[in-house]
PDB file of N, CA and C in Angstrom:
ATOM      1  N   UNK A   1     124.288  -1.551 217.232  1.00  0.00           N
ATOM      2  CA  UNK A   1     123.062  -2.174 217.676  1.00  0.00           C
ATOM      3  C   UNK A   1     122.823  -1.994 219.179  1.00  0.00           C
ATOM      4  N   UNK A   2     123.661  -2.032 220.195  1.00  0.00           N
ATOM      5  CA  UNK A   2     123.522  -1.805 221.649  1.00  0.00           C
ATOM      6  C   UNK A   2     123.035  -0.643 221.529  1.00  0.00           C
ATOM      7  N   UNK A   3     123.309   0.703 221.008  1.00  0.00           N
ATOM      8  CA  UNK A   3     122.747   1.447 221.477  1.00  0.00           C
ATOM      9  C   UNK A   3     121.546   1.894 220.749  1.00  0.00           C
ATOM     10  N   UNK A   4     121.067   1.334 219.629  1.00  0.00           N
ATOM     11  CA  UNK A   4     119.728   1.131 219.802  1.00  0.00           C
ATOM     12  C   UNK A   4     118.853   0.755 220.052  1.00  0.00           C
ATOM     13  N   UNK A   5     119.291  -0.883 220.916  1.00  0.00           N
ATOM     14  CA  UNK A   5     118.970  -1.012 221.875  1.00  0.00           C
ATOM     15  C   UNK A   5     118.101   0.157 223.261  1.00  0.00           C
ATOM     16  N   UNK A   6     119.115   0.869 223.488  1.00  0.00           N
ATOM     17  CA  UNK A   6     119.509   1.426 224.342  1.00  0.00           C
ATOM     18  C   UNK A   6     118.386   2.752 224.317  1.00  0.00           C
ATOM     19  N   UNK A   7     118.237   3.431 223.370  1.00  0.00           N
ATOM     20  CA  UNK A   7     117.196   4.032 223.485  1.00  0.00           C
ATOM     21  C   UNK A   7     115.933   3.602 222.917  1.00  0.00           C
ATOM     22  N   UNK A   8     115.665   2.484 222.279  1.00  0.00           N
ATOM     23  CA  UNK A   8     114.351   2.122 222.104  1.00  0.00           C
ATOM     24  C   UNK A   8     113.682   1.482 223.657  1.00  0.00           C
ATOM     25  N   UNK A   9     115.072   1.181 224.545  1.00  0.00           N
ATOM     26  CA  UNK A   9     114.418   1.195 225.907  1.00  0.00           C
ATOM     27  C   UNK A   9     113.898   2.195 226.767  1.00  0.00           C
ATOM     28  N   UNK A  10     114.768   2.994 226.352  1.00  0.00           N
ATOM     29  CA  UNK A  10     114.162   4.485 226.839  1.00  0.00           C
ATOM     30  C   UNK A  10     112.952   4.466 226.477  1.00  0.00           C
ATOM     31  N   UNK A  11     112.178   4.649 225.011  1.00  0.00           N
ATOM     32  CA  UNK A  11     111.320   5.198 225.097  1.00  0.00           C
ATOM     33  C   UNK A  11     110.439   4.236 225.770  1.00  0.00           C
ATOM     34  N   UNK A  12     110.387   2.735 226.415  1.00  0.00           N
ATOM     35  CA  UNK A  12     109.212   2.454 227.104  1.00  0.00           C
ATOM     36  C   UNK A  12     109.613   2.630 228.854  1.00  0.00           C
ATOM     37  N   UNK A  13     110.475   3.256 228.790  1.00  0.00           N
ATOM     38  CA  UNK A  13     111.294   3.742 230.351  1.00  0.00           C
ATOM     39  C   UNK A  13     110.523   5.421 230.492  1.00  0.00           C
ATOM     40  N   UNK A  14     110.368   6.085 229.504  1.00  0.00           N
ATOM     41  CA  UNK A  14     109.671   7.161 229.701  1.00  0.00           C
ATOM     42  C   UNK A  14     108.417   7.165 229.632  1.00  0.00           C
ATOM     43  N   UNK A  15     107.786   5.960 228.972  1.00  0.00           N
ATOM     44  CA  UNK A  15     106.379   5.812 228.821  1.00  0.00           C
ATOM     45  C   UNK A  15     105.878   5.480 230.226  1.00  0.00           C
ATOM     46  N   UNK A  16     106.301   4.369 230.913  1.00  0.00           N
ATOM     47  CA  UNK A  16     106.283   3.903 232.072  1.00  0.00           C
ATOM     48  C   UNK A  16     106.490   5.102 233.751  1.00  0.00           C
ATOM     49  N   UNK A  17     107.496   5.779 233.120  1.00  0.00           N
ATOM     50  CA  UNK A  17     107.493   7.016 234.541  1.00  0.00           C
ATOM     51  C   UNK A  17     107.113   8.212 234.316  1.00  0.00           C
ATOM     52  N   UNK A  18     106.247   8.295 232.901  1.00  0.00           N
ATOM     53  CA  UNK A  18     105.742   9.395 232.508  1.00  0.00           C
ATOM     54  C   UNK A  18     106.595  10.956 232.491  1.00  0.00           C
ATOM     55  N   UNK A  19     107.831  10.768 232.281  1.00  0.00           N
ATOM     56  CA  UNK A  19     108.409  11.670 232.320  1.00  0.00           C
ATOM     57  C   UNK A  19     108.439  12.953 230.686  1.00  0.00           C
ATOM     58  N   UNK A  20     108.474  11.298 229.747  1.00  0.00           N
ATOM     59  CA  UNK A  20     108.300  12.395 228.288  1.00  0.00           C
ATOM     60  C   UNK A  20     107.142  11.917 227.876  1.00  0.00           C
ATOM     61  N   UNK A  21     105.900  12.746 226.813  1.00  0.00           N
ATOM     62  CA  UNK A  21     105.568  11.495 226.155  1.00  0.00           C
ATOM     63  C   UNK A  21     105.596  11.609 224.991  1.00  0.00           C
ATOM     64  N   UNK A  22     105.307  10.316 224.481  1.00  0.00           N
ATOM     65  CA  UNK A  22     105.792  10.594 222.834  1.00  0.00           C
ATOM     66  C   UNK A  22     104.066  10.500 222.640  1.00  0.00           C
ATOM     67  N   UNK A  23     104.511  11.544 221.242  1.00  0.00           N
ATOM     68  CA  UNK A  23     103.254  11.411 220.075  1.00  0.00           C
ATOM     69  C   UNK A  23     102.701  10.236 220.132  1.00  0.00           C
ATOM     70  N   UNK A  24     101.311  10.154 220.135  1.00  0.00           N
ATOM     71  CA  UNK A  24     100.622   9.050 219.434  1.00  0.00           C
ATOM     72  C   UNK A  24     100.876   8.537 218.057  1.00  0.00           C
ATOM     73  N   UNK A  25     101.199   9.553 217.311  1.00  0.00           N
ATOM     74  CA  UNK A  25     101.277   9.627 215.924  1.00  0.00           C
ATOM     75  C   UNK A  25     102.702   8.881 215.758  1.00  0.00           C
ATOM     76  N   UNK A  26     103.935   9.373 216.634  1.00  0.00           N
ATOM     77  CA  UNK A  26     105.013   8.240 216.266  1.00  0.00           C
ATOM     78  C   UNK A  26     105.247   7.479 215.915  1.00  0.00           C
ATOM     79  N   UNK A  27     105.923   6.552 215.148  1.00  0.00           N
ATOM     80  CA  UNK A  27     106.140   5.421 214.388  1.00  0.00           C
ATOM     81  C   UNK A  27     107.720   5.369 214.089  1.00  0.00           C
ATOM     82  N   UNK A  28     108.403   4.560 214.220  1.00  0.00           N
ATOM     83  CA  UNK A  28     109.651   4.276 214.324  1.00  0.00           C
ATOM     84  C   UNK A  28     110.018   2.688 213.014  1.00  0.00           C
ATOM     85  N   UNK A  29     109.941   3.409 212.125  1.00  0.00           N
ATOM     86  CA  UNK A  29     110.296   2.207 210.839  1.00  0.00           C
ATOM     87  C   UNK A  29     111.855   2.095 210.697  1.00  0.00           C
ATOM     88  N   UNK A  30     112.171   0.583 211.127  1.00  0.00           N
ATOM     89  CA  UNK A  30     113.702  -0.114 210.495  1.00  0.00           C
ATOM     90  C   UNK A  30     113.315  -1.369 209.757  1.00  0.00           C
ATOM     91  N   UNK A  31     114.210  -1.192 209.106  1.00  0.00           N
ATOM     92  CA  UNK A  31     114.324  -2.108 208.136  1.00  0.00           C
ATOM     93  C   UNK A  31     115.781  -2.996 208.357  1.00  0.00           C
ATOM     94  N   UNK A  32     115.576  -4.675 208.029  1.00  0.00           N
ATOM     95  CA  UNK A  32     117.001  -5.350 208.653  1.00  0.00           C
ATOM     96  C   UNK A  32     116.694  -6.726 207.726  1.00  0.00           C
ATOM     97  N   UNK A  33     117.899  -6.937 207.545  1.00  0.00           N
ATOM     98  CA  UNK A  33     118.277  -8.530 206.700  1.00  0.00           C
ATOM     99  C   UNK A  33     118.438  -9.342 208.213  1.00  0.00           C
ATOM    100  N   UNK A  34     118.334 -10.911 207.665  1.00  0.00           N
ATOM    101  CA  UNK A  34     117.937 -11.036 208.866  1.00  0.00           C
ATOM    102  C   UNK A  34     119.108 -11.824 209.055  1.00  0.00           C
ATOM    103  N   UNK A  35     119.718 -11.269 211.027  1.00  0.00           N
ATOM    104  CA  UNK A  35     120.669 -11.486 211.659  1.00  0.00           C
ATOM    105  C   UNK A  35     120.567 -12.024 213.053  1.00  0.00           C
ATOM    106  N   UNK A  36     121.721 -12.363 213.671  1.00  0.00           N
ATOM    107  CA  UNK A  36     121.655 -13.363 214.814  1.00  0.00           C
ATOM    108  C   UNK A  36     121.995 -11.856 215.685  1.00  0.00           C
ATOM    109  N   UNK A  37     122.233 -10.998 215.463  1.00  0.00           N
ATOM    110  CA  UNK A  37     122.806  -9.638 216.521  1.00  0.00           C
ATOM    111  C   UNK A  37     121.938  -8.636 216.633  1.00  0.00           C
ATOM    112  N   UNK A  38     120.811  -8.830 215.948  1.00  0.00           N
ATOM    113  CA  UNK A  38     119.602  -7.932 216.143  1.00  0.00           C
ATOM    114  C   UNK A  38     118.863  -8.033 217.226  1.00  0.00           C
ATOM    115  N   UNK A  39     118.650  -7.053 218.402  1.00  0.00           N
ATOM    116  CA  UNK A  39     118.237  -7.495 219.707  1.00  0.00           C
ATOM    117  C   UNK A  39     116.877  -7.629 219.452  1.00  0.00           C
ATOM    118  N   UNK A  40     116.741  -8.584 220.183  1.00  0.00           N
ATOM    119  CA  UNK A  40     115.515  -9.791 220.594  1.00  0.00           C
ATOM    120  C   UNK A  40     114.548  -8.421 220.976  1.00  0.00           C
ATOM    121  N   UNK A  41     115.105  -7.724 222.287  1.00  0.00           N
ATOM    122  CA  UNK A  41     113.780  -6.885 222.985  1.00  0.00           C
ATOM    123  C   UNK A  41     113.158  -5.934 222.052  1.00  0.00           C
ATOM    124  N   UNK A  42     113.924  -5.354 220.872  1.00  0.00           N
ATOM    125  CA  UNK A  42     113.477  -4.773 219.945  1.00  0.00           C
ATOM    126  C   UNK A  42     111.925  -5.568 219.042  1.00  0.00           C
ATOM    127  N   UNK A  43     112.910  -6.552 218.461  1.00  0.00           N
ATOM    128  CA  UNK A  43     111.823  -7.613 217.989  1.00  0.00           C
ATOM    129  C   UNK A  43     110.485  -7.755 218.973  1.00  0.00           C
ATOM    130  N   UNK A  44     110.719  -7.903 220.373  1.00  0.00           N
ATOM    131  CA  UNK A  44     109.440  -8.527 221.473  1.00  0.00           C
ATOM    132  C   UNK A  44     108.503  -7.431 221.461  1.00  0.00           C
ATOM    133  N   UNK A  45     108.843  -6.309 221.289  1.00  0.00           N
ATOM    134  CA  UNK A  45     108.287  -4.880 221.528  1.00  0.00           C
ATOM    135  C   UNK A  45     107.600  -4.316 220.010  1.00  0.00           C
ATOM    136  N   UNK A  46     107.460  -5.030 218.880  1.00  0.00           N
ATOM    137  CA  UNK A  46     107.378  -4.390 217.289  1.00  0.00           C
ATOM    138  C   UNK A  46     106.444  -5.258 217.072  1.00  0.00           C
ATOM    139  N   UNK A  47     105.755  -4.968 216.187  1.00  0.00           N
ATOM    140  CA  UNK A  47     105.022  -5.420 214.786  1.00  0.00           C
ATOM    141  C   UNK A  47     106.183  -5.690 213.644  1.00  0.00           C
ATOM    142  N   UNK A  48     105.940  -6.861 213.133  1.00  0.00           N
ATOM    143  CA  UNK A  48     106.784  -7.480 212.326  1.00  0.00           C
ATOM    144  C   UNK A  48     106.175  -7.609 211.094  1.00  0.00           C
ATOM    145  N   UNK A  49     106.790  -7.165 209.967  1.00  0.00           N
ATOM    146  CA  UNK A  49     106.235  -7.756 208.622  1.00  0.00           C
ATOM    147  C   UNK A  49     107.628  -8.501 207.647  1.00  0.00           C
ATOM    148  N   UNK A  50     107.262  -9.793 207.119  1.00  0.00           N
ATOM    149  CA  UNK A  50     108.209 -10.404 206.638  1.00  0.00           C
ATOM    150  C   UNK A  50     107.601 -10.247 205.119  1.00  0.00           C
ATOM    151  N   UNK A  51     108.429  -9.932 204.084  1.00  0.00           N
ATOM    152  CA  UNK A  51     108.390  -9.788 203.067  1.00  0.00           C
ATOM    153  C   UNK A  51     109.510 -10.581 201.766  1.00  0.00           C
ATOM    154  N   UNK A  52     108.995 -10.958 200.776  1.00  0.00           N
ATOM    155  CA  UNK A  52     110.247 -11.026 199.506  1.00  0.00           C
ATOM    156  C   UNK A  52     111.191 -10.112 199.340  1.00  0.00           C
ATOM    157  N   UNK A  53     111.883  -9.320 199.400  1.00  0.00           N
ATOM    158  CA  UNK A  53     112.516  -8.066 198.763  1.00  0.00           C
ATOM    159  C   UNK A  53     112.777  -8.048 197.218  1.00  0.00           C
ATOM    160  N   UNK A  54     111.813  -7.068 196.570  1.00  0.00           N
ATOM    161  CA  UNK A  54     112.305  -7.214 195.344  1.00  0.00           C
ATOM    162  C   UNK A  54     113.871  -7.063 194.756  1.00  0.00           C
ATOM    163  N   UNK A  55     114.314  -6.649 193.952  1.00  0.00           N
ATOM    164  CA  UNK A  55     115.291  -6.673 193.551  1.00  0.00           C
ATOM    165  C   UNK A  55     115.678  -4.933 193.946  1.00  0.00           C
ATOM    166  N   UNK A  56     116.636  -4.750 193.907  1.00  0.00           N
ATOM    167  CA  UNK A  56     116.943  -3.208 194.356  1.00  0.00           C
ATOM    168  C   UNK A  56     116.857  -2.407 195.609  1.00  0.00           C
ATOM    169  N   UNK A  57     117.269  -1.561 196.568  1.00  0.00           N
ATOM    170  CA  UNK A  57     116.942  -0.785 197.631  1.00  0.00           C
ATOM    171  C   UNK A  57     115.707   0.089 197.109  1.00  0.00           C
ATOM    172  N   UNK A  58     116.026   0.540 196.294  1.00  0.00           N
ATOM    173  CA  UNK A  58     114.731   2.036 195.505  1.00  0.00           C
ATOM    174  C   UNK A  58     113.427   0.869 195.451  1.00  0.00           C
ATOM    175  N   UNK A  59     113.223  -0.337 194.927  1.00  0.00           N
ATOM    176  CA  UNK A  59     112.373  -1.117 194.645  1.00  0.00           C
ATOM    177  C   UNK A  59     111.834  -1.395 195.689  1.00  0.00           C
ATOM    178  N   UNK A  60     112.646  -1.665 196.873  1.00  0.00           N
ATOM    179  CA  UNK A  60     112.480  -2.540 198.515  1.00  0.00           C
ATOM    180  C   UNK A  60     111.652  -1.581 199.331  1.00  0.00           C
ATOM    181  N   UNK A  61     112.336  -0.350 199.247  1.00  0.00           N
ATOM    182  CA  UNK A  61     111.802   0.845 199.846  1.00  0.00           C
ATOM    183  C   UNK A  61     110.385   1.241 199.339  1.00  0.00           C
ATOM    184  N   UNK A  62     110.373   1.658 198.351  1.00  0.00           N
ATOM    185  CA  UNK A  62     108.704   1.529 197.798  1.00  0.00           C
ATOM    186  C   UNK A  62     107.806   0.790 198.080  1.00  0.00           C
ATOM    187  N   UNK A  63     107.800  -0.370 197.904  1.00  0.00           N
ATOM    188  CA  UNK A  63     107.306  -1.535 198.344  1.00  0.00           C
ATOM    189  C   UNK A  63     106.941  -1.528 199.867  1.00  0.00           C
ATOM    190  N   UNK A  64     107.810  -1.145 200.443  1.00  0.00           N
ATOM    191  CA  UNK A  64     107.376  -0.843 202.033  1.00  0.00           C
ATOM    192  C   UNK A  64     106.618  -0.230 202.207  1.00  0.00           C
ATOM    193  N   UNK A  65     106.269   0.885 202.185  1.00  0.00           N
ATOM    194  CA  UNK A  65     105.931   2.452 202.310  1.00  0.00           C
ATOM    195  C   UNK A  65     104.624   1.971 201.562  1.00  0.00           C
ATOM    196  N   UNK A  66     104.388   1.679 200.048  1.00  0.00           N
ATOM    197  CA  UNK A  66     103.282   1.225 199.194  1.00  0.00           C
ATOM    198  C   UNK A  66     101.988   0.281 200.363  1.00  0.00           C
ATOM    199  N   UNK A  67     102.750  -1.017 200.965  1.00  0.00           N
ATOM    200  CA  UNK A  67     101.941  -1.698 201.382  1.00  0.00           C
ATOM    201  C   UNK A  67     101.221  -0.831 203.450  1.00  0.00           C
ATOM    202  N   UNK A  68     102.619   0.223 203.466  1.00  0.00           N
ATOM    203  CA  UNK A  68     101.561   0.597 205.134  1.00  0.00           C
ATOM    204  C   UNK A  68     100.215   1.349 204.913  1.00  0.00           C
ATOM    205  N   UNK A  69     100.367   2.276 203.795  1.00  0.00           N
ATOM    206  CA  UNK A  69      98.907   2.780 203.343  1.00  0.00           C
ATOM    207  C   UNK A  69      97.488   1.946 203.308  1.00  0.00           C
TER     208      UNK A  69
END
């Protein structure tokens, strides 16, 4: 987790000194059960969607993907 941290800071460290830029089109989807070790700045920086999880990963995953369309 620190070091994804670690570069999801980057990318607003490169946005900010204009050194790279990312696609507009980018989108960065994780998925997480919910924990006390999941960094906060990640969370402060995202769009959040809280959901049921159906039963299954194959089920959970669909379901995701189904509702961003």
């Amino acid at each position: 987790m620190p070091q994804l941290e670690k570069i999801i800071e980057a990318f607003n460290d490169d946005i900010i000194e204009g050194e790279l830029p990312i696609n507009p089109t980018f989108r960065l989807i994780l998925t997480s059960m919910p924990c006390a070790y999941f960094p906060v700045s990640i969370l402060q920086n995202s769009v959040k969607l809280t959901t049921e999880p159906p039963k299954g990963i194959k089920a959970n995953m669909m379901k995701t993907y189904v509702e961003m369309t």
